[in-house]
PDB file of N, CA and C in Angstrom:
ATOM      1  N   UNK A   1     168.562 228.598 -79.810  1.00  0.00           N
ATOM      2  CA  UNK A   1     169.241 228.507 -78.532  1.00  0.00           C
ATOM      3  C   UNK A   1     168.295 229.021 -77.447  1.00  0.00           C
ATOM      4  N   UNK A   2     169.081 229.116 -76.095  1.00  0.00           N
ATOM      5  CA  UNK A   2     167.694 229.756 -75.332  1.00  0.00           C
ATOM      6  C   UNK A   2     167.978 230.941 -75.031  1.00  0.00           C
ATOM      7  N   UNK A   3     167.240 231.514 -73.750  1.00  0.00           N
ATOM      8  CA  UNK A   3     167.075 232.816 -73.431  1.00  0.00           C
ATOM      9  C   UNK A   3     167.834 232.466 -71.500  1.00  0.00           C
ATOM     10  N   UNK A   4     168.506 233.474 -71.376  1.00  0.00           N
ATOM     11  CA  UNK A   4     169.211 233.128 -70.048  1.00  0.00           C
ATOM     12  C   UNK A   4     169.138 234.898 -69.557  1.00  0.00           C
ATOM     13  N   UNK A   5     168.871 234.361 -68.124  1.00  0.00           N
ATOM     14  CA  UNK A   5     168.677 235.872 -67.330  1.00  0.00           C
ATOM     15  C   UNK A   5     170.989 235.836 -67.277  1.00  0.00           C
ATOM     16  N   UNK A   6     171.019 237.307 -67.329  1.00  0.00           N
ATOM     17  CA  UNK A   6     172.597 237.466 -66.724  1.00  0.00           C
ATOM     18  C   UNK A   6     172.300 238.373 -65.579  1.00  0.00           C
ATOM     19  N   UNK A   7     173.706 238.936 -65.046  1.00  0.00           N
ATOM     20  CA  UNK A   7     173.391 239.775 -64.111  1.00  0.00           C
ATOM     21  C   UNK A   7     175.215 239.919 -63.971  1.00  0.00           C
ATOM     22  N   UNK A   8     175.269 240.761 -62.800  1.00  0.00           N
ATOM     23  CA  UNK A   8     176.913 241.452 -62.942  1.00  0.00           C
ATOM     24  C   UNK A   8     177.822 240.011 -62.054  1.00  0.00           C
ATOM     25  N   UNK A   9     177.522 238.561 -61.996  1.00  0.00           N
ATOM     26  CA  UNK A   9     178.195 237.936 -61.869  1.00  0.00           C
ATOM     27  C   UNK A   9     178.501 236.936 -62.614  1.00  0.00           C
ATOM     28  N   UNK A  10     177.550 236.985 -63.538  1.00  0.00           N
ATOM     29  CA  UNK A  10     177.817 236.114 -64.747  1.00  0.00           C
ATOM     30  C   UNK A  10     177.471 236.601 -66.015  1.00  0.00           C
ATOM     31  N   UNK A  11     177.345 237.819 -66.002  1.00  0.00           N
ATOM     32  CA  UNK A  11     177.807 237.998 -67.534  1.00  0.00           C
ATOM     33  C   UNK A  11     179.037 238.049 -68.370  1.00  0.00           C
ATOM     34  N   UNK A  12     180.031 238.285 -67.843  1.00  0.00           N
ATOM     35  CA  UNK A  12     181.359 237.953 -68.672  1.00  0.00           C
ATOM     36  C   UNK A  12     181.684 236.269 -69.052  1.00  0.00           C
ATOM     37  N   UNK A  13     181.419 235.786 -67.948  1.00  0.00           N
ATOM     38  CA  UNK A  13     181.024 234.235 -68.369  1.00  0.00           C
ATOM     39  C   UNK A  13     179.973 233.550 -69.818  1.00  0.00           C
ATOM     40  N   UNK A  14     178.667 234.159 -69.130  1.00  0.00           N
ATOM     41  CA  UNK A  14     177.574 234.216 -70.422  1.00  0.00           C
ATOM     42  C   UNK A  14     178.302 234.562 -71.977  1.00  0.00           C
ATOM     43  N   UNK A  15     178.881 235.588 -71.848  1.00  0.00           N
ATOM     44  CA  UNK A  15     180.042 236.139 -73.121  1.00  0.00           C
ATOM     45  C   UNK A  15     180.696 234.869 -73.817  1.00  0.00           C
ATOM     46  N   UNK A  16     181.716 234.340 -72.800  1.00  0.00           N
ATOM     47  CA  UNK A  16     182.437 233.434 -72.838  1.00  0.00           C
ATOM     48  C   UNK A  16     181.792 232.142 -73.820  1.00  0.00           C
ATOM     49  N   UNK A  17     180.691 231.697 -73.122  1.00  0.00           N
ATOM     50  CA  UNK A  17     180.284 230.550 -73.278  1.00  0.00           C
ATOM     51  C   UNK A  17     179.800 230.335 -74.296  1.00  0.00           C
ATOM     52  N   UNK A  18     179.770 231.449 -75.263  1.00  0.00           N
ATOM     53  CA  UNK A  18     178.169 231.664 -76.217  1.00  0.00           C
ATOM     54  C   UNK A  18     179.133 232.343 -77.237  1.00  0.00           C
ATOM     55  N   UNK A  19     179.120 232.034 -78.258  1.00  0.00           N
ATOM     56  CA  UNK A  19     179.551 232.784 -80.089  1.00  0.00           C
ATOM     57  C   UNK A  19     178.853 233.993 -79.704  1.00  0.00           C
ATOM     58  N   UNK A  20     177.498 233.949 -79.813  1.00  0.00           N
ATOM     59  CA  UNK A  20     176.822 235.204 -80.478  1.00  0.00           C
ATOM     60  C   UNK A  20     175.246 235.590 -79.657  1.00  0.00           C
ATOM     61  N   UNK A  21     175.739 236.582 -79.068  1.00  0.00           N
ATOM     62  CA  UNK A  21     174.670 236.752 -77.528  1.00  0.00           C
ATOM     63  C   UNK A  21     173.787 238.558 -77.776  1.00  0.00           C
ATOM     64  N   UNK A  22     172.796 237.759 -77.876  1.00  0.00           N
ATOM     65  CA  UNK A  22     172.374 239.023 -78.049  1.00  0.00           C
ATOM     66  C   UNK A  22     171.723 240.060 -76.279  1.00  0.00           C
ATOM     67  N   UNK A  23     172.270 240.976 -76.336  1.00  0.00           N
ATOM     68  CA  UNK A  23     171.630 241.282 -74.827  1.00  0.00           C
ATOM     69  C   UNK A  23     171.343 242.248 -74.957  1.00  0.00           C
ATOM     70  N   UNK A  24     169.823 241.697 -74.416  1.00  0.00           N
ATOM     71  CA  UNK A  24     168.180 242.586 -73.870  1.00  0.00           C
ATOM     72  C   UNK A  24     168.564 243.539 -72.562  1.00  0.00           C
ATOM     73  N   UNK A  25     169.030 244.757 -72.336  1.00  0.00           N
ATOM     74  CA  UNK A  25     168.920 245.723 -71.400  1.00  0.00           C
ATOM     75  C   UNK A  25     167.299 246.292 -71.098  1.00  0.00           C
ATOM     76  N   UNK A  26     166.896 245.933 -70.261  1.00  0.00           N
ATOM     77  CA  UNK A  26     165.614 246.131 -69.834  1.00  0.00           C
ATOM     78  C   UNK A  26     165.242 246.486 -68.243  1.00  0.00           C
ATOM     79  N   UNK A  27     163.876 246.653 -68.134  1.00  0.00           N
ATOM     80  CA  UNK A  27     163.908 247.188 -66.792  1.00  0.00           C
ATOM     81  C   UNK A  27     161.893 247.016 -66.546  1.00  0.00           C
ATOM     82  N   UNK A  28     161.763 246.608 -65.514  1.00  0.00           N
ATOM     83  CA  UNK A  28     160.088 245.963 -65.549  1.00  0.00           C
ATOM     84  C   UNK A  28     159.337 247.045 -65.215  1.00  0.00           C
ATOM     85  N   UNK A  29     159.537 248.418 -65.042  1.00  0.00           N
ATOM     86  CA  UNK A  29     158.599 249.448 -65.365  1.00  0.00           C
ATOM     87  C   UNK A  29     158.748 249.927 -66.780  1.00  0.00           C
ATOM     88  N   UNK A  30     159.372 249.682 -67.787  1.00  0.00           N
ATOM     89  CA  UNK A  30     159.803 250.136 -68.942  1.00  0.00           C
ATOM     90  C   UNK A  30     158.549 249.237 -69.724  1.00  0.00           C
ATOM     91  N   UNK A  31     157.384 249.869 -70.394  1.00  0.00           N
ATOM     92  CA  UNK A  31     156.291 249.218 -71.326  1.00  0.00           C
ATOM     93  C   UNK A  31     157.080 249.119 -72.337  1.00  0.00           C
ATOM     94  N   UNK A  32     157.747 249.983 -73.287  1.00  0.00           N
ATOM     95  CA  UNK A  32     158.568 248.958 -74.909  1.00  0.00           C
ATOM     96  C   UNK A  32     159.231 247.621 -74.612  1.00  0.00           C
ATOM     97  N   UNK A  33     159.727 247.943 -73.160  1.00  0.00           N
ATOM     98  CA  UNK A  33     160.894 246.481 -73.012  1.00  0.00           C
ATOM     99  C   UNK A  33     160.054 245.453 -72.656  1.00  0.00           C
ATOM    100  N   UNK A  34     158.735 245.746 -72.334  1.00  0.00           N
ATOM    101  CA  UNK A  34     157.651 244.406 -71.872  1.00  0.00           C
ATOM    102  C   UNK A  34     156.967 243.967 -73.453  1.00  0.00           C
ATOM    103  N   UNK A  35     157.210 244.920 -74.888  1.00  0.00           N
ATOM    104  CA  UNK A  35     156.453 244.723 -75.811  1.00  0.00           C
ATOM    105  C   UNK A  35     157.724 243.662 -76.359  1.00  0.00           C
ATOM    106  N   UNK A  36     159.097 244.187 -76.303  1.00  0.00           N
ATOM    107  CA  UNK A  36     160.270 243.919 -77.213  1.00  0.00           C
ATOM    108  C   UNK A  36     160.722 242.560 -76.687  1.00  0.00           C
ATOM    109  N   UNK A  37     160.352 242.231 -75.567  1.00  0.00           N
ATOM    110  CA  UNK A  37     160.880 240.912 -74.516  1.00  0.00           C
ATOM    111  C   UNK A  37     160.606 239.869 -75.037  1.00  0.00           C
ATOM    112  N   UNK A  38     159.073 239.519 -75.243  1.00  0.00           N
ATOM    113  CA  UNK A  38     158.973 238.064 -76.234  1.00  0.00           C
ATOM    114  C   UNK A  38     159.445 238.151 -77.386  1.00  0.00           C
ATOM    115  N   UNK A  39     159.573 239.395 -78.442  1.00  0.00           N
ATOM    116  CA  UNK A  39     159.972 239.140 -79.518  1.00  0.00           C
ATOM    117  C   UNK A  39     161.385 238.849 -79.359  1.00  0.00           C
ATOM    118  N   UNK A  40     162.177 239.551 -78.509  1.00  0.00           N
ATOM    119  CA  UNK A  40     163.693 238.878 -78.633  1.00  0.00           C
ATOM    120  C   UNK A  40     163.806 237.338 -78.234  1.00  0.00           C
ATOM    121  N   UNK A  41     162.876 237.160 -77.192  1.00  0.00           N
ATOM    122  CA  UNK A  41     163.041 236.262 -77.119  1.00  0.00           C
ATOM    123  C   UNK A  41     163.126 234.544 -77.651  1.00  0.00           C
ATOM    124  N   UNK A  42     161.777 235.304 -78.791  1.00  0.00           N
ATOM    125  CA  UNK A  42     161.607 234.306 -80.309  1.00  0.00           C
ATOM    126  C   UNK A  42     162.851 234.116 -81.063  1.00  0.00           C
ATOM    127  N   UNK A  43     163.729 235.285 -81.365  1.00  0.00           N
ATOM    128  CA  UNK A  43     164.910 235.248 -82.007  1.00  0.00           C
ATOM    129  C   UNK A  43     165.682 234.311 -81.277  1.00  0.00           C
ATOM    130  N   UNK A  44     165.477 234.467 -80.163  1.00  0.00           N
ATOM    131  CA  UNK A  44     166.853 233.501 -79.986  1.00  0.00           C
ATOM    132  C   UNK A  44     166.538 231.672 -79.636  1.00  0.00           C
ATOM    133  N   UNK A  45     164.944 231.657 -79.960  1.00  0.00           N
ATOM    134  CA  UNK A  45     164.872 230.351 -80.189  1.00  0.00           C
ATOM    135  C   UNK A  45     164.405 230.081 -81.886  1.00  0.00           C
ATOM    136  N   UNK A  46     164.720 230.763 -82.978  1.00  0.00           N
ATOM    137  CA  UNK A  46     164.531 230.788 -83.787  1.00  0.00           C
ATOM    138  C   UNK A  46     165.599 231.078 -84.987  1.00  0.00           C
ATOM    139  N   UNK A  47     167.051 231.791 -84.258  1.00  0.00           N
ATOM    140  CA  UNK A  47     167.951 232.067 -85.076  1.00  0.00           C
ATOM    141  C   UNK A  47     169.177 231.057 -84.424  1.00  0.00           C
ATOM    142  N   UNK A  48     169.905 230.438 -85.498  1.00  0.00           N
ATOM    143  CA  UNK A  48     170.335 229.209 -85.284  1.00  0.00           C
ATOM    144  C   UNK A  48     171.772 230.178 -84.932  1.00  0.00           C
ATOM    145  N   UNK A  49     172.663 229.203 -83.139  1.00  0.00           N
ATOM    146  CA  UNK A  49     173.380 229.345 -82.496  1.00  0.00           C
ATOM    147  C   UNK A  49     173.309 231.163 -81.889  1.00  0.00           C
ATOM    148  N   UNK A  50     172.268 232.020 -82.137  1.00  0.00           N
ATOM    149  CA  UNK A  50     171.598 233.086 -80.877  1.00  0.00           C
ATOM    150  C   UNK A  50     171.743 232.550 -80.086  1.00  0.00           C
ATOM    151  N   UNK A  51     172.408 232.893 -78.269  1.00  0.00           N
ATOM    152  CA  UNK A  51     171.650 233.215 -76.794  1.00  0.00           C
ATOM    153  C   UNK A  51     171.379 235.025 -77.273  1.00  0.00           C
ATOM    154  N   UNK A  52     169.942 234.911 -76.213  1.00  0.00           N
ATOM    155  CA  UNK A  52     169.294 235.741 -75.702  1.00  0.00           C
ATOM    156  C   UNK A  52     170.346 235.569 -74.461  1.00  0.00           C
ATOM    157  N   UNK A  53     170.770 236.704 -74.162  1.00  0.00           N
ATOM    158  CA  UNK A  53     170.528 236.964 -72.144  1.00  0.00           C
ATOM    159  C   UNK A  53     169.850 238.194 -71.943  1.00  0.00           C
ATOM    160  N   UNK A  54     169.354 238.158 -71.180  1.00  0.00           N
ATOM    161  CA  UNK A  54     168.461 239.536 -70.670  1.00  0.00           C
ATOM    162  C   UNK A  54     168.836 239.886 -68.996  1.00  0.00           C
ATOM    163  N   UNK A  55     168.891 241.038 -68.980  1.00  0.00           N
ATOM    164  CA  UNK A  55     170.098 242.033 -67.948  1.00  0.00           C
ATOM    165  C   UNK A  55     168.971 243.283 -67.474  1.00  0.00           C
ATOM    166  N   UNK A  56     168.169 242.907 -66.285  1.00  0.00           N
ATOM    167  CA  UNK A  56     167.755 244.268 -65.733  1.00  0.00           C
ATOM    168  C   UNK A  56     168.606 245.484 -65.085  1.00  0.00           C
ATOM    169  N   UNK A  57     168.399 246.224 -66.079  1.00  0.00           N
ATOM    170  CA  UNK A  57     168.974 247.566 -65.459  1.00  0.00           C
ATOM    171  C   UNK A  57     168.844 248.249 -64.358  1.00  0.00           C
ATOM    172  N   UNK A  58     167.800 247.996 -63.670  1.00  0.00           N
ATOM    173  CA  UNK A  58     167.819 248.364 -62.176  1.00  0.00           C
ATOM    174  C   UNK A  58     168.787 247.479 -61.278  1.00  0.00           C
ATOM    175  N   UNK A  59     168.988 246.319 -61.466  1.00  0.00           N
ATOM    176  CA  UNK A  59     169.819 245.570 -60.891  1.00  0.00           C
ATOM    177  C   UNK A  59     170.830 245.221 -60.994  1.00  0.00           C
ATOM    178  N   UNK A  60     171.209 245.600 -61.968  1.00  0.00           N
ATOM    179  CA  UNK A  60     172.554 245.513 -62.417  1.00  0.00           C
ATOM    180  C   UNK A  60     173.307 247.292 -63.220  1.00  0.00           C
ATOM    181  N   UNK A  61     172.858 248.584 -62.327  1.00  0.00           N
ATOM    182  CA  UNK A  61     173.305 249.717 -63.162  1.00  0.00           C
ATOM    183  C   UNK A  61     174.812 249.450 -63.586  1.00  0.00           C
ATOM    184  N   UNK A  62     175.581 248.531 -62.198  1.00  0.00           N
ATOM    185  CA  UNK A  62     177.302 248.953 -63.125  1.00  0.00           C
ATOM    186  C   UNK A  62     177.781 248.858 -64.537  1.00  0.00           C
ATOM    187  N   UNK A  63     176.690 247.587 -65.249  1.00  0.00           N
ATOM    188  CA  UNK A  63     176.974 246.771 -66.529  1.00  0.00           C
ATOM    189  C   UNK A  63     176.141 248.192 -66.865  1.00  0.00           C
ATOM    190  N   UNK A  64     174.873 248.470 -66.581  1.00  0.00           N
ATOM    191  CA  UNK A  64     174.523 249.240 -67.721  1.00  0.00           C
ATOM    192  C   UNK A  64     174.853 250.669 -68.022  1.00  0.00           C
ATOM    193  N   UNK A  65     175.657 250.734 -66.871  1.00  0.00           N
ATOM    194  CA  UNK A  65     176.820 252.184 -67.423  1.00  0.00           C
ATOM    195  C   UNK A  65     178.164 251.727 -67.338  1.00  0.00           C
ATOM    196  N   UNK A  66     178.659 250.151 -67.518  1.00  0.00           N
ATOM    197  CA  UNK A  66     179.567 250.171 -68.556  1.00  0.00           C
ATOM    198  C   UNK A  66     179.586 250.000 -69.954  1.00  0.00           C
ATOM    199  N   UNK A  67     178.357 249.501 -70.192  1.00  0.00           N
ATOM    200  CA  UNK A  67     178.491 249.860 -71.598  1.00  0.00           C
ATOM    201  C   UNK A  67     177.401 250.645 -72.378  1.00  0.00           C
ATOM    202  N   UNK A  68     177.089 251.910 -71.417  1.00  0.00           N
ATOM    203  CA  UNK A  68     176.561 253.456 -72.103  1.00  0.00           C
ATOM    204  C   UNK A  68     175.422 253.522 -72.431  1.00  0.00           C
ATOM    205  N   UNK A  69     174.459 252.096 -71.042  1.00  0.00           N
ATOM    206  CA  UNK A  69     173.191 252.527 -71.877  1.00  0.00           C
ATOM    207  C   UNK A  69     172.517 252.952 -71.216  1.00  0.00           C
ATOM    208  N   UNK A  70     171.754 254.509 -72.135  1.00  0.00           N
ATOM    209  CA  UNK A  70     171.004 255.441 -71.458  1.00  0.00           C
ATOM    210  C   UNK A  70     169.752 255.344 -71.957  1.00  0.00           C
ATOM    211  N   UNK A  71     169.354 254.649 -72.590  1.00  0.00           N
ATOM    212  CA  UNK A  71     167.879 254.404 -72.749  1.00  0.00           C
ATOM    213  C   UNK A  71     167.299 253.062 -72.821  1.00  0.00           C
ATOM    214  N   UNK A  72     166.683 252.271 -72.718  1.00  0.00           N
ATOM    215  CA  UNK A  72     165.514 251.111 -72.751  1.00  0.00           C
ATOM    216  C   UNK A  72     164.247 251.152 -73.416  1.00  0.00           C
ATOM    217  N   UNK A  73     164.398 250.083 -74.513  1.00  0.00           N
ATOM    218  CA  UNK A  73     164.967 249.147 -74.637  1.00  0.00           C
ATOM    219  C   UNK A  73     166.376 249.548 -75.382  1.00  0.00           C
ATOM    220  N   UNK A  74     167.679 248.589 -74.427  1.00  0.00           N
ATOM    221  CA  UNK A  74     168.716 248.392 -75.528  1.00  0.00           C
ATOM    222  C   UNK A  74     168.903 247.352 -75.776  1.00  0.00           C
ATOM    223  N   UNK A  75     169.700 246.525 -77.106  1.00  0.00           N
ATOM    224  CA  UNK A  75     170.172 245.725 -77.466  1.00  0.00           C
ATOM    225  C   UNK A  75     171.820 245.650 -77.783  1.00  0.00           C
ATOM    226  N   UNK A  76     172.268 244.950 -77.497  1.00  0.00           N
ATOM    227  CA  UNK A  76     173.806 244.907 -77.947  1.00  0.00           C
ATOM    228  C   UNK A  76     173.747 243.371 -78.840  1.00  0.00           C
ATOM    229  N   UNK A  77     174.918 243.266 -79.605  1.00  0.00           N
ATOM    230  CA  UNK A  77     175.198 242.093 -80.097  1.00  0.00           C
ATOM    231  C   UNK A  77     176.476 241.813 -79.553  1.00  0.00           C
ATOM    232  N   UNK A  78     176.826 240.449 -78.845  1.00  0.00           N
ATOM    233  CA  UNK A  78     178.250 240.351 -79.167  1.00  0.00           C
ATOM    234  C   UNK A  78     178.436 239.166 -79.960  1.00  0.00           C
ATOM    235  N   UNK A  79     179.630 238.741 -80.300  1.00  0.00           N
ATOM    236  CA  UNK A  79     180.333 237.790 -81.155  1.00  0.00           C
ATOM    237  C   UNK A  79     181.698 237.686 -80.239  1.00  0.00           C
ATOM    238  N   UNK A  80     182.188 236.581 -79.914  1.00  0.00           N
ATOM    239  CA  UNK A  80     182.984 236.058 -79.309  1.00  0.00           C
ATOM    240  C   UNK A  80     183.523 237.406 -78.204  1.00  0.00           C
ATOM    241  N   UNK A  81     182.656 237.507 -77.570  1.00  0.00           N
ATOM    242  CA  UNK A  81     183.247 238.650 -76.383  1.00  0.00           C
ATOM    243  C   UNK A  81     183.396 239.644 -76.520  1.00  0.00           C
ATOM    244  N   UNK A  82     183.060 239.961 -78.070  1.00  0.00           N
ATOM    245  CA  UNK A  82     182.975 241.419 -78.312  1.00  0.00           C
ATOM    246  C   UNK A  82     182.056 242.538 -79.002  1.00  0.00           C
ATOM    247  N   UNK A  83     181.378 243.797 -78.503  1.00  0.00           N
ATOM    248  CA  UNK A  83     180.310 243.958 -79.136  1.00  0.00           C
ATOM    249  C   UNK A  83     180.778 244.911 -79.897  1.00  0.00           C
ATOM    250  N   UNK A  84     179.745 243.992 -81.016  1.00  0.00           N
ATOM    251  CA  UNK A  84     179.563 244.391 -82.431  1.00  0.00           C
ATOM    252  C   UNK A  84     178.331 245.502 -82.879  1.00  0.00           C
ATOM    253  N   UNK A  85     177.529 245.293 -82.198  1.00  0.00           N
ATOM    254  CA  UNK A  85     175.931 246.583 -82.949  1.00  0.00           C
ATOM    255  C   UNK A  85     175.262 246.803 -81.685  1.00  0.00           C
ATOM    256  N   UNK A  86     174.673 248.046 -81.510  1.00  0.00           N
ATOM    257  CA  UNK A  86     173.915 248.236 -80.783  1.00  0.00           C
ATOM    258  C   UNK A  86     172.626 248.916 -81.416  1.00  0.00           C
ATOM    259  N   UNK A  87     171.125 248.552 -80.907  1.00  0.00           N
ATOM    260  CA  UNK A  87     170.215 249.196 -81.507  1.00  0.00           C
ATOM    261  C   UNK A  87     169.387 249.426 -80.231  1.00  0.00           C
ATOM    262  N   UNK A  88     168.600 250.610 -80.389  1.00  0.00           N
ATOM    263  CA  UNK A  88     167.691 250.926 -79.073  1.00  0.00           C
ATOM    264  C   UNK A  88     166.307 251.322 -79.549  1.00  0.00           C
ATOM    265  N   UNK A  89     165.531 250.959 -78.999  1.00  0.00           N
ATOM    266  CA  UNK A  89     164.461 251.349 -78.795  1.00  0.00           C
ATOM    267  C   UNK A  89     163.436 249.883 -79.324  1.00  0.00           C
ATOM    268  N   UNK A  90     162.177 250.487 -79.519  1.00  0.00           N
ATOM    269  CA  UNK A  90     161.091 249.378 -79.956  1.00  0.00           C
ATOM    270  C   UNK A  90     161.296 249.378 -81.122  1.00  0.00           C
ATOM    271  N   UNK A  91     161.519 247.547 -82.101  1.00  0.00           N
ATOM    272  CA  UNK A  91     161.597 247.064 -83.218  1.00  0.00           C
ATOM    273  C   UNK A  91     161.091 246.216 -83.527  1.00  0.00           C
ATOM    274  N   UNK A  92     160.069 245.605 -84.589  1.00  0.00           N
ATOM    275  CA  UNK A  92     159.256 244.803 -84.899  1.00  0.00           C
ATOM    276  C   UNK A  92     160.414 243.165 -84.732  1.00  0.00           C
ATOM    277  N   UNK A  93     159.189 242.350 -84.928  1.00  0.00           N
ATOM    278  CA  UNK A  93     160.804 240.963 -85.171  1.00  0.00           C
ATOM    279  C   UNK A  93     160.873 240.670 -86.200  1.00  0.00           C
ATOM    280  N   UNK A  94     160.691 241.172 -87.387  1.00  0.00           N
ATOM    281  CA  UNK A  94     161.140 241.412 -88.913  1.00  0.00           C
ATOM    282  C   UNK A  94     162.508 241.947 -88.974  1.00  0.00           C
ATOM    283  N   UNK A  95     162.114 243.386 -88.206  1.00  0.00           N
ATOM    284  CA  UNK A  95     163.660 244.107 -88.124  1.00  0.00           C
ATOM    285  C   UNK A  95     164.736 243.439 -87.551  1.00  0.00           C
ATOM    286  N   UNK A  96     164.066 243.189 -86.158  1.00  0.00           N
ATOM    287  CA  UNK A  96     165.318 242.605 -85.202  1.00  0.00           C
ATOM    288  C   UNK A  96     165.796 241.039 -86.054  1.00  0.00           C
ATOM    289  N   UNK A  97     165.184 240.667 -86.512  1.00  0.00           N
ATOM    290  CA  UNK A  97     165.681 239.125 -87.307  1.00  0.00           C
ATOM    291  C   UNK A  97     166.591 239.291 -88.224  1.00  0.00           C
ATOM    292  N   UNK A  98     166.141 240.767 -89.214  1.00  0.00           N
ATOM    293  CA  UNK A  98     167.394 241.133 -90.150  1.00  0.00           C
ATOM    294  C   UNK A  98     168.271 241.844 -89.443  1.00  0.00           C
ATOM    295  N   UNK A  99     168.460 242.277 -88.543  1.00  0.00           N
ATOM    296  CA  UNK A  99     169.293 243.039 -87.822  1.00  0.00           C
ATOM    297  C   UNK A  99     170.422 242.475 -87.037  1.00  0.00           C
ATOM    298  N   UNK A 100     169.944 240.840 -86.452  1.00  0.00           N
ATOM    299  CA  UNK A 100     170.661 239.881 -86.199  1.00  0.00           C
ATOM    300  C   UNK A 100     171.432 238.877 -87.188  1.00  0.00           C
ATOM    301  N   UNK A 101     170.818 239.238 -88.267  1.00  0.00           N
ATOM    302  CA  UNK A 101     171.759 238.310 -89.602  1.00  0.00           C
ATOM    303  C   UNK A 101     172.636 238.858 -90.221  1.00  0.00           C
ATOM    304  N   UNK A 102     172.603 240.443 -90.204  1.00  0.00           N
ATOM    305  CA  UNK A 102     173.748 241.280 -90.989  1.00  0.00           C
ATOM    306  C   UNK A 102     175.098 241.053 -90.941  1.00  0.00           C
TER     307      UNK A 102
END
């Protein structure tokens, strides 16, 4: 699937539209989230029915203190509108590939 920027007017939509969304909390002074960015981004053209959306945290703080994230890189998973796993920090795309299939 692809990779789609969200932001606080269309991410509940993005949710909507998509089974199983994985979202990149990031921020462009953050170096892990510039290492972790293409690799998520491979996943989600590589794991069958993944969106990627990716959500800068400077621009969007309300989303990223509604859902509690205090460090970068985060990841959330959802599944039909609702999240299921969260993992943070820098992860190879070995991990993140099994981490998205569990």
């Amino acid at each position: 699937m692809a990779t789609i920027t969200v932001d606080e007017k269309n991410f509940d939509q993005a949710l909507k539209e998509n089974n199983r969304v994985l979202v990149d909390f990031w921020a462009e002074w953050c170096g892990p989230c510039r290492v972790i960015g293409p690799i998520v981004e491979q996943l989600g053209e590589e794991v069958e029915g993944l969106t990627v959306a990716k959500l800068n945290v400077d621009e969007n703080q309300q989303l990223a203190e509604k859902f509690s994230v205090m460090s970068i890189p985060t990841l959330k998973l959802f599944e039909n509108g609702k999240e299921v796993k969260t993992l943070i920090g820098l992860r190879s795309y070995e991990d993140l590939k099994s981490w998205v299939s569990e």
